[in-house]
C-alpha atoms as a PDB file:
ATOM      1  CA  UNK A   1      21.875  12.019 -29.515  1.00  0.00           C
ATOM      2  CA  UNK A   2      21.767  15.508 -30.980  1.00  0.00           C
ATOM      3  CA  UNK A   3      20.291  16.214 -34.536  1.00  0.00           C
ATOM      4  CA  UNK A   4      22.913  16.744 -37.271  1.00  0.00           C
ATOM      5  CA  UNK A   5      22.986  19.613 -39.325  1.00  0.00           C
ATOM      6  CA  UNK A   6      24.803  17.949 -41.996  1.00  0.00           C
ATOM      7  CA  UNK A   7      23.627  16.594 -45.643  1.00  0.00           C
ATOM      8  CA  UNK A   8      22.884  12.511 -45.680  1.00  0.00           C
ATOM      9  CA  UNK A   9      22.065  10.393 -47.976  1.00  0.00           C
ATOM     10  CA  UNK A  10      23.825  12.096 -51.425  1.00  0.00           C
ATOM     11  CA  UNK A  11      25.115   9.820 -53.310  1.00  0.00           C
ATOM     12  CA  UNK A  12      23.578   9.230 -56.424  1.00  0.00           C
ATOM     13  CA  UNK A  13      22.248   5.228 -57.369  1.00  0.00           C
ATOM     14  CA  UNK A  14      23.398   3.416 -60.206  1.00  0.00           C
ATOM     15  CA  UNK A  15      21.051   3.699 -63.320  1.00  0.00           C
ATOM     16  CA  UNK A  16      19.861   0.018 -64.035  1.00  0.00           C
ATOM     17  CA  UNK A  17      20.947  -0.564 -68.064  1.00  0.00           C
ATOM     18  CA  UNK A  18      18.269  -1.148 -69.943  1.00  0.00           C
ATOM     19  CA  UNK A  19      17.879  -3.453 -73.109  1.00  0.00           C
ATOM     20  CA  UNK A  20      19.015  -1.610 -75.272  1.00  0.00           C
ATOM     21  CA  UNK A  21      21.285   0.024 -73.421  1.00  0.00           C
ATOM     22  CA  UNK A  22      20.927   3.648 -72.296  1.00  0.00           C
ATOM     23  CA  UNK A  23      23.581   5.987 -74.103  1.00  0.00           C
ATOM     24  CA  UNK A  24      22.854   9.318 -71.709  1.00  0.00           C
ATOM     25  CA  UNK A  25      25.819  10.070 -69.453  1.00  0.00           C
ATOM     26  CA  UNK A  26      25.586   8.990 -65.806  1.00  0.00           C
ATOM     27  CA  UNK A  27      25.799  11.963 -63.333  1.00  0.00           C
ATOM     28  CA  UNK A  28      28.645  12.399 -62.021  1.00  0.00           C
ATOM     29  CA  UNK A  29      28.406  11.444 -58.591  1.00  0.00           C
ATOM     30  CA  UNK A  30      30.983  14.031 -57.628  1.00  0.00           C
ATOM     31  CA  UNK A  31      29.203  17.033 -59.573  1.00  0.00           C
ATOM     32  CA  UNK A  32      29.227  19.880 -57.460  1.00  0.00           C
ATOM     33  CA  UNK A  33      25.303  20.956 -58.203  1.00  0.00           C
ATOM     34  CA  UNK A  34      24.213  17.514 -56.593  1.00  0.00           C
ATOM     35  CA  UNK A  35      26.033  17.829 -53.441  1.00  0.00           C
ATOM     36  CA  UNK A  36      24.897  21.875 -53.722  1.00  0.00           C
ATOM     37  CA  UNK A  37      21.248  20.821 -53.635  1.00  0.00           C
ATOM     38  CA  UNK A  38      21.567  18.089 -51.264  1.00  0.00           C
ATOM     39  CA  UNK A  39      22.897  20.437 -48.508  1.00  0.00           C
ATOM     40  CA  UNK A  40      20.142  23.384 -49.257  1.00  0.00           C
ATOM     41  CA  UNK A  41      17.369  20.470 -49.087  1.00  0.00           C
ATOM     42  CA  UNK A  42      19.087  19.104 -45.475  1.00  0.00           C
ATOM     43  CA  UNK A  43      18.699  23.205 -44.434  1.00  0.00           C
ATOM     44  CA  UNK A  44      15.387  24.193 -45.464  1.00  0.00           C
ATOM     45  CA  UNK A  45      14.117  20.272 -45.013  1.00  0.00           C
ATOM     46  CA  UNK A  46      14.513  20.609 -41.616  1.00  0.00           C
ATOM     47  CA  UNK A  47      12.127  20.730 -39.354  1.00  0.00           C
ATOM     48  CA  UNK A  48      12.997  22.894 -36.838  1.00  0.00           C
ATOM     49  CA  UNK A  49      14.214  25.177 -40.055  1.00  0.00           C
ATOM     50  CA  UNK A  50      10.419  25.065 -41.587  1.00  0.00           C
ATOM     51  CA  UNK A  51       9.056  25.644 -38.395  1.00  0.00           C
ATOM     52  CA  UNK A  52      11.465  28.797 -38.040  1.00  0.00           C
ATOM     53  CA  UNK A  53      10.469  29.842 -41.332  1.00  0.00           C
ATOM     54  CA  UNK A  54       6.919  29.447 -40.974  1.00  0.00           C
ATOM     55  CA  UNK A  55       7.423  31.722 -37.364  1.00  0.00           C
ATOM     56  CA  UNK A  56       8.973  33.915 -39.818  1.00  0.00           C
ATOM     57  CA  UNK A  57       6.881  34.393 -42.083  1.00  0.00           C
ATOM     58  CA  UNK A  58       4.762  37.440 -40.914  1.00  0.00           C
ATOM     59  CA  UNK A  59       8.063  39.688 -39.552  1.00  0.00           C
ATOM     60  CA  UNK A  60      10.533  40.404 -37.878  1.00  0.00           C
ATOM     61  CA  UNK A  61      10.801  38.210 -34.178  1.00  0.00           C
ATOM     62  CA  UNK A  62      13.120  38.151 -31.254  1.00  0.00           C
ATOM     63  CA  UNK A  63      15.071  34.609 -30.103  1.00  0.00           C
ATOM     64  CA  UNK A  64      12.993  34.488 -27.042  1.00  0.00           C
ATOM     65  CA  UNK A  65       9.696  35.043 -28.698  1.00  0.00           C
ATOM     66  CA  UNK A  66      10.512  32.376 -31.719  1.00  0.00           C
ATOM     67  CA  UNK A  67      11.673  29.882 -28.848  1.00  0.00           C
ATOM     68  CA  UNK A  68       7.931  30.444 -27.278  1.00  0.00           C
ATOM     69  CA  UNK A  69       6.241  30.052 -30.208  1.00  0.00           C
ATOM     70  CA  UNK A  70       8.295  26.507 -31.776  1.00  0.00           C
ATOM     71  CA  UNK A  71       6.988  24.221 -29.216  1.00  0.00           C
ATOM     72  CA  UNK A  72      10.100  21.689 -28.011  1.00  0.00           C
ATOM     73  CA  UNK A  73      12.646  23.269 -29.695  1.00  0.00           C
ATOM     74  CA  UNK A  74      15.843  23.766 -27.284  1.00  0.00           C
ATOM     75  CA  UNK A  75      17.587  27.345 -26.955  1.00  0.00           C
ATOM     76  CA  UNK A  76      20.818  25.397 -28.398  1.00  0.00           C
ATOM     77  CA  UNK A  77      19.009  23.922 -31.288  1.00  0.00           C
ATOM     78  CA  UNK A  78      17.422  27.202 -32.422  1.00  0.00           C
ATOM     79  CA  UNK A  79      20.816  28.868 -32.082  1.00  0.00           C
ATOM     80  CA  UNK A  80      22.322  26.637 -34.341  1.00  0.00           C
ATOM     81  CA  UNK A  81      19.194  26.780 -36.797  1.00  0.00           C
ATOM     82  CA  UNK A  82      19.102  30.545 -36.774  1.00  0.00           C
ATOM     83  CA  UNK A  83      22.731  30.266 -37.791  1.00  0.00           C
ATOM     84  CA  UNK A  84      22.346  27.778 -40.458  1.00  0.00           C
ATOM     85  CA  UNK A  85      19.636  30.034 -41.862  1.00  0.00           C
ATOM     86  CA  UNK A  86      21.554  33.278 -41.720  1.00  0.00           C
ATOM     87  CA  UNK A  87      24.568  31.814 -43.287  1.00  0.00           C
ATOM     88  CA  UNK A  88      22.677  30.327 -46.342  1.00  0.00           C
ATOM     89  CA  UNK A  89      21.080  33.665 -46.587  1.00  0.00           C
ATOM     90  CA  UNK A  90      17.622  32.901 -45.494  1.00  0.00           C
ATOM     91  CA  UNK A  91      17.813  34.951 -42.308  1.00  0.00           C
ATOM     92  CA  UNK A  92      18.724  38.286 -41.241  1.00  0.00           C
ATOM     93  CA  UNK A  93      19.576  38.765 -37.787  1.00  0.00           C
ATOM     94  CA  UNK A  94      19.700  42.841 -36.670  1.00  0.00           C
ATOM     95  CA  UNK A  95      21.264  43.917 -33.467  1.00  0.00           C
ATOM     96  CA  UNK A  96      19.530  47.339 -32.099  1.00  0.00           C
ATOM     97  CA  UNK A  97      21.828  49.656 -29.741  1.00  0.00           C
ATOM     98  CA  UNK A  98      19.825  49.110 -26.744  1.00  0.00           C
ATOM     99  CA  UNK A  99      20.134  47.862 -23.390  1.00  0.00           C
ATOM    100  CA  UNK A 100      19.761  45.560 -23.106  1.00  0.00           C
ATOM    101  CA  UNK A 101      20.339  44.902 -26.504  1.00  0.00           C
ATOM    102  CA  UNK A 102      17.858  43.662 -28.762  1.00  0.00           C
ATOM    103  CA  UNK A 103      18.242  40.876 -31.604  1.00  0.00           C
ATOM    104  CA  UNK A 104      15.216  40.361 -34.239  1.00  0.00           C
ATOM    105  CA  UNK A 105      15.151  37.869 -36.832  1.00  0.00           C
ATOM    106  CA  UNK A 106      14.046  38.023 -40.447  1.00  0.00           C
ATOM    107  CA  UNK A 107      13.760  36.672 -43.545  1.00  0.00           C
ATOM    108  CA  UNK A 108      15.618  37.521 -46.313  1.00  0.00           C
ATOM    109  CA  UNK A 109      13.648  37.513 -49.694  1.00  0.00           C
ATOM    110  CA  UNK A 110      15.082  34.901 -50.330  1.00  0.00           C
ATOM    111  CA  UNK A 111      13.746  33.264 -47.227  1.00  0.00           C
ATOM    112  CA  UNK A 112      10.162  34.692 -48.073  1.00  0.00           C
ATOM    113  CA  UNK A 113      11.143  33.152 -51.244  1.00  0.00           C
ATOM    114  CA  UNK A 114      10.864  29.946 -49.306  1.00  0.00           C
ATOM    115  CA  UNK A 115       7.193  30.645 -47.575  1.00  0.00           C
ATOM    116  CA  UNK A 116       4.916  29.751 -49.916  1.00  0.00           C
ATOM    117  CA  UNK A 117       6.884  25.927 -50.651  1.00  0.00           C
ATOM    118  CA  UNK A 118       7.160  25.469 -46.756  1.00  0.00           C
ATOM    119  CA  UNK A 119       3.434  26.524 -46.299  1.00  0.00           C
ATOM    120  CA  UNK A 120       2.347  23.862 -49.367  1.00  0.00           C
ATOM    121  CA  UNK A 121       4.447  21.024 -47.442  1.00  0.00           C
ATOM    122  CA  UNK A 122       2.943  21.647 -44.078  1.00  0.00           C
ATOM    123  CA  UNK A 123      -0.530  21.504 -45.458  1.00  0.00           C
ATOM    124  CA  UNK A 124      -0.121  18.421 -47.062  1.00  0.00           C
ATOM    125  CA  UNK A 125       1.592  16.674 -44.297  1.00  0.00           C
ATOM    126  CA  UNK A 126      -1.720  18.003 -42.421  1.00  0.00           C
ATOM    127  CA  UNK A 127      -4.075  16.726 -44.716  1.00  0.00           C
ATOM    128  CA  UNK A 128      -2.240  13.134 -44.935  1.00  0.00           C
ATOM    129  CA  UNK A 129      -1.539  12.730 -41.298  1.00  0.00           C
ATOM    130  CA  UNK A 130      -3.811   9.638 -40.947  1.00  0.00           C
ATOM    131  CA  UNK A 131      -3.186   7.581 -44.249  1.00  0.00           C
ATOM    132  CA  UNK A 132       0.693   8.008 -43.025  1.00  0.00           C
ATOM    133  CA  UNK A 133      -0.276   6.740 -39.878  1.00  0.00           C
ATOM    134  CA  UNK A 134      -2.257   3.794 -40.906  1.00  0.00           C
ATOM    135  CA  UNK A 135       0.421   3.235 -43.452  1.00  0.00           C
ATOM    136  CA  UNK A 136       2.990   3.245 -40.653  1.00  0.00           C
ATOM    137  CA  UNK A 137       0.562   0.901 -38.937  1.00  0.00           C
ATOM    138  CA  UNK A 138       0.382  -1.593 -41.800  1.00  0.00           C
ATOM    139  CA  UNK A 139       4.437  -1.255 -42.333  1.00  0.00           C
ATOM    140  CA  UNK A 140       5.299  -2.226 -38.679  1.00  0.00           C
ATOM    141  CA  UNK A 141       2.704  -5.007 -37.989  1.00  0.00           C
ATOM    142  CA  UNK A 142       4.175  -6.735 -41.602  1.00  0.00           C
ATOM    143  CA  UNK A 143       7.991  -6.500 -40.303  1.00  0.00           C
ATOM    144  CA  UNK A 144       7.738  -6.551 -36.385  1.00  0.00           C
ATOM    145  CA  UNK A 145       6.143 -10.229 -36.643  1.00  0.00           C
END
């Protein structure tokens, strides 16, 4: 089973009415900006896509050398995630006249746009890597018994 590329989970939940009843308009669930945001979160969420921007994030680097560097990532999958990153504009892929010829990878400022969020993310999932453990731990013996 592959990993899909592919927004989930967009469609907005039902806003409980409250006593006395709420008069703001309900989203529409069909609004273009929701489904626009879900599907930019879904890229840059990711995480081969962080780990590709974090690679990224000090210049310019060929497919073999970010395929090194991102530890279990497949040659397919980062094919398809330097693709999904060029096309939204994160990602700039140059092709030098050489032989053999010579591909480098790059972000976009937009893309370094991205670095300092990414960076902020990873750090915290760092520093809470154990309470989300022992909460994972506390979550499974509760429901596997």
């Amino acid at each position: 089973m592959g990993t899909s590329l592919k927004p989930a989970n967009i469609e907005l939940p039902a806003r409980p009415r409250p006593n006395p009843p709420d008069t703001r308009p309900m989203p529409d669930p069909n609004h273009a900006d929701c489904r626009g945001v879900a599907s930019v979160l879904s890229r840059v969420g990711d995480k081969w896509s962080v780990l590709v921007i974090m690679m990224l994030s000090d210049g310019p680097k060929r497919f073999n050398e970010l395929k090194r560097t991102i530890n279990g990532i497949s040659q397919r999958m980062l094919t398809l995630t330097l693709r999904g990153l060029e096309r939204d504009g994160l990602v700039t892929r140059t092709i030098f006249p050489t032989i053999p010829p010579r591909v480098d990878y790059e972000l976009t400022d937009l893309g370094r746009g991205l670095q300092q969020p990414v960076k902020a993310l990873g750090e915290w999932a760092i520093a809470h890597l154990e309470q989300i453990a022992a909460a994972r731990t506390r979550f499974d013996a509760r429901n596997d018994g």
